[in-house]
Structure formats: C-alpha cells, structure tokens
C-alpha atoms as a PDB file:
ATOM      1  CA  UNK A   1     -81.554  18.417  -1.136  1.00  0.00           C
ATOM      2  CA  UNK A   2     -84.216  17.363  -4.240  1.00  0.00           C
ATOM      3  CA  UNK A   3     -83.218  19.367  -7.384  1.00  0.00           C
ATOM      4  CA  UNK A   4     -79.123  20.081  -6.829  1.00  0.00           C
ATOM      5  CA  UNK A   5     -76.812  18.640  -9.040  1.00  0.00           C
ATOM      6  CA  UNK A   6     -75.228  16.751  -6.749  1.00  0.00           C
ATOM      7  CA  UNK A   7     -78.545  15.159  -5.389  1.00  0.00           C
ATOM      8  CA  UNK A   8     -79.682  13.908  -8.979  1.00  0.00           C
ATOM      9  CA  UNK A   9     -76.111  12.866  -9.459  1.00  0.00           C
ATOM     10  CA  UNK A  10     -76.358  10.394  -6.314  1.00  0.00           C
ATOM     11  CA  UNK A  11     -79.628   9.303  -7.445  1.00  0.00           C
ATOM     12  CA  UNK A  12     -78.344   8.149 -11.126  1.00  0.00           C
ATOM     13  CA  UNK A  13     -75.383   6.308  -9.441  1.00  0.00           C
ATOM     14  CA  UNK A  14     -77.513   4.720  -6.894  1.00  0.00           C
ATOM     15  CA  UNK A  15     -79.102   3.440  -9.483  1.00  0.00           C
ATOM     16  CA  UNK A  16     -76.153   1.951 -11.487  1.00  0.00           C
ATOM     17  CA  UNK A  17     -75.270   0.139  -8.212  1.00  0.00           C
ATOM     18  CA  UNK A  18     -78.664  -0.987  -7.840  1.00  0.00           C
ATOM     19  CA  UNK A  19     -78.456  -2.353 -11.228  1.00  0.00           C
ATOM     20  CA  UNK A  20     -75.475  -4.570 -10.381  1.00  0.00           C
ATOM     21  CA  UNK A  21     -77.677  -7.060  -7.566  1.00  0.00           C
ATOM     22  CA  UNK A  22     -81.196  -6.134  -9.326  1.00  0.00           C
ATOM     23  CA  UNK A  23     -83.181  -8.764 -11.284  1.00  0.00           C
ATOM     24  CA  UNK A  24     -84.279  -6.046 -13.161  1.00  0.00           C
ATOM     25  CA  UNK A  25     -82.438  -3.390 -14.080  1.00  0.00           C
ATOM     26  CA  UNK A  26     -83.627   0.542 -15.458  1.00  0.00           C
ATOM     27  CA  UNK A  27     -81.467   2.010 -17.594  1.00  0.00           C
ATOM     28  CA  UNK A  28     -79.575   5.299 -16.937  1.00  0.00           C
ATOM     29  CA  UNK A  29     -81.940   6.401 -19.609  1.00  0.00           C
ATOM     30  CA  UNK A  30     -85.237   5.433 -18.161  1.00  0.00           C
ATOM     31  CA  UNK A  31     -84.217   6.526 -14.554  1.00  0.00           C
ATOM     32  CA  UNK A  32     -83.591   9.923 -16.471  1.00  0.00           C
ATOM     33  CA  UNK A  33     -87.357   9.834 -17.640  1.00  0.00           C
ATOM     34  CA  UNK A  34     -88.118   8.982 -14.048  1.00  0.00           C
ATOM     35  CA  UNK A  35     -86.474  11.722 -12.441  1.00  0.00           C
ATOM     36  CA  UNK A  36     -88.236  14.372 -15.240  1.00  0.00           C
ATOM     37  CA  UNK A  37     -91.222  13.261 -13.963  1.00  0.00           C
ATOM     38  CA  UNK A  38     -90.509  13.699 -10.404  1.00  0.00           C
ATOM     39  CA  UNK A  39     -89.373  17.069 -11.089  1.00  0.00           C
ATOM     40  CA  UNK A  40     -92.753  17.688 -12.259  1.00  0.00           C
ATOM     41  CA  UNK A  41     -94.619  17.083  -9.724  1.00  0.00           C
ATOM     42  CA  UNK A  42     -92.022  18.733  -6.575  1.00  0.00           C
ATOM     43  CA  UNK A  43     -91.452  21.525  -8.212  1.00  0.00           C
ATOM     44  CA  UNK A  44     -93.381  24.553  -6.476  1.00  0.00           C
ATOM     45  CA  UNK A  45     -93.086  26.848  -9.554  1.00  0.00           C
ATOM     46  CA  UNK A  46     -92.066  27.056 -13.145  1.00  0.00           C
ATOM     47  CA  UNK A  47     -88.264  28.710 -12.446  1.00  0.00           C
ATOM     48  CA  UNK A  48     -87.579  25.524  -9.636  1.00  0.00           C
ATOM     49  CA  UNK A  49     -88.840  23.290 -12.048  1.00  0.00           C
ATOM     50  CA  UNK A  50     -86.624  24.935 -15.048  1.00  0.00           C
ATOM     51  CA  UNK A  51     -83.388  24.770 -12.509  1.00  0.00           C
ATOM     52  CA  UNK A  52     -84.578  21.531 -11.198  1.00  0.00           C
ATOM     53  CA  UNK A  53     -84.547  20.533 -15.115  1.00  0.00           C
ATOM     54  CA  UNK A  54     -81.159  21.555 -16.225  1.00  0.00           C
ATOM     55  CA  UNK A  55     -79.871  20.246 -12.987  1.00  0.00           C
ATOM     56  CA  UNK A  56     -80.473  16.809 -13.954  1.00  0.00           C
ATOM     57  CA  UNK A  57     -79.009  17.149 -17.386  1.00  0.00           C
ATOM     58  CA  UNK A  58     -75.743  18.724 -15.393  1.00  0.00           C
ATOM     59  CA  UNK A  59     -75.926  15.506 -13.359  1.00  0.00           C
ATOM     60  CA  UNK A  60     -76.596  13.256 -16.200  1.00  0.00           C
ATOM     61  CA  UNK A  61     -74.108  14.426 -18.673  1.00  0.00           C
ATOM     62  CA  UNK A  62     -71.546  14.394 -15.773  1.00  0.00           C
ATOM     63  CA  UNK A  63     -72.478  10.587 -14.858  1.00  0.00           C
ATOM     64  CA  UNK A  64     -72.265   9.820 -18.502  1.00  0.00           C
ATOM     65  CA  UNK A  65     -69.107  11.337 -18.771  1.00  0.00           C
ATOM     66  CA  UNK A  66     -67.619   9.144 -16.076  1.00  0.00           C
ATOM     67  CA  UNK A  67     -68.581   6.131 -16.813  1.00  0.00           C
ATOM     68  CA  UNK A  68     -68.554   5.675 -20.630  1.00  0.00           C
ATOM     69  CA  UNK A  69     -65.965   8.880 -21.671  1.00  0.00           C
ATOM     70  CA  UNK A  70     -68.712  10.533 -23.424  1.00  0.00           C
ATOM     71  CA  UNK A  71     -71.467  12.759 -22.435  1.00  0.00           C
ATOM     72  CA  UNK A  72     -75.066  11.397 -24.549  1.00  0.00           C
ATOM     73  CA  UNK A  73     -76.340  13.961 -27.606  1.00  0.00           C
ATOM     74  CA  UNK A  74     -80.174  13.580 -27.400  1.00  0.00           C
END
C-alpha cells in the first residue's frame, strides 16, 4: 500500500537491484527526491502527506542502515 514503510522500503531496494543490470543508474539519493515528489502529488491531505513523509525517511534510514552500516545525516 503507497505511503507504509514497508512499501517505500521495497521501492528503494527495487531500485538498488535495478541499478545492478541498468545502463543508468539513480542513486538511492535521487530515488529519495523521486519518491518526495510522488508523495506530493498522492497524498489526499496534509496529515497523509506528513505520515507519507516520515515514512520514507523510516524506510530510507532503515535501507541505509543495511546496506552501508550507517543511517545518512542530511
């Protein structure tokens, strides 16, 4: 479901694995900025997109975590 942890979660690692065959990759970084923006325009109100929001840093900071040890400080 758009906006859970778990859904922005599958959508950063997706994303990593699409990296791996891609000619051009996106960074974790950029397909961050990518997601922000599609939280802007599917969220129905300003609380959904708030959650929808700190979701994706959950998700983020958790991918970050597993892959490099470290969660990013922006």
């Amino acid at each position: 479901m758009f906006g859970t942890v778990e859904h922005f979660t599958d959508h950063l690692k997706a994303q990593i694995m699409r990296n791996l065959s891609a000619e051009k990759t996106v960074s974790l970084f950029d397909c961050h900025a990518r997601l922000i923006e599609e939280i802007k325009v599917q969220a129905e109100s300003t609380n959904d997109k708030k959650a929808y929001e700190a979701n994706l840093e959950k998700a983020y900071n958790q991918v970050n975590l597993e892959l490099f040890g470290h969660q990013e400080s922006k």
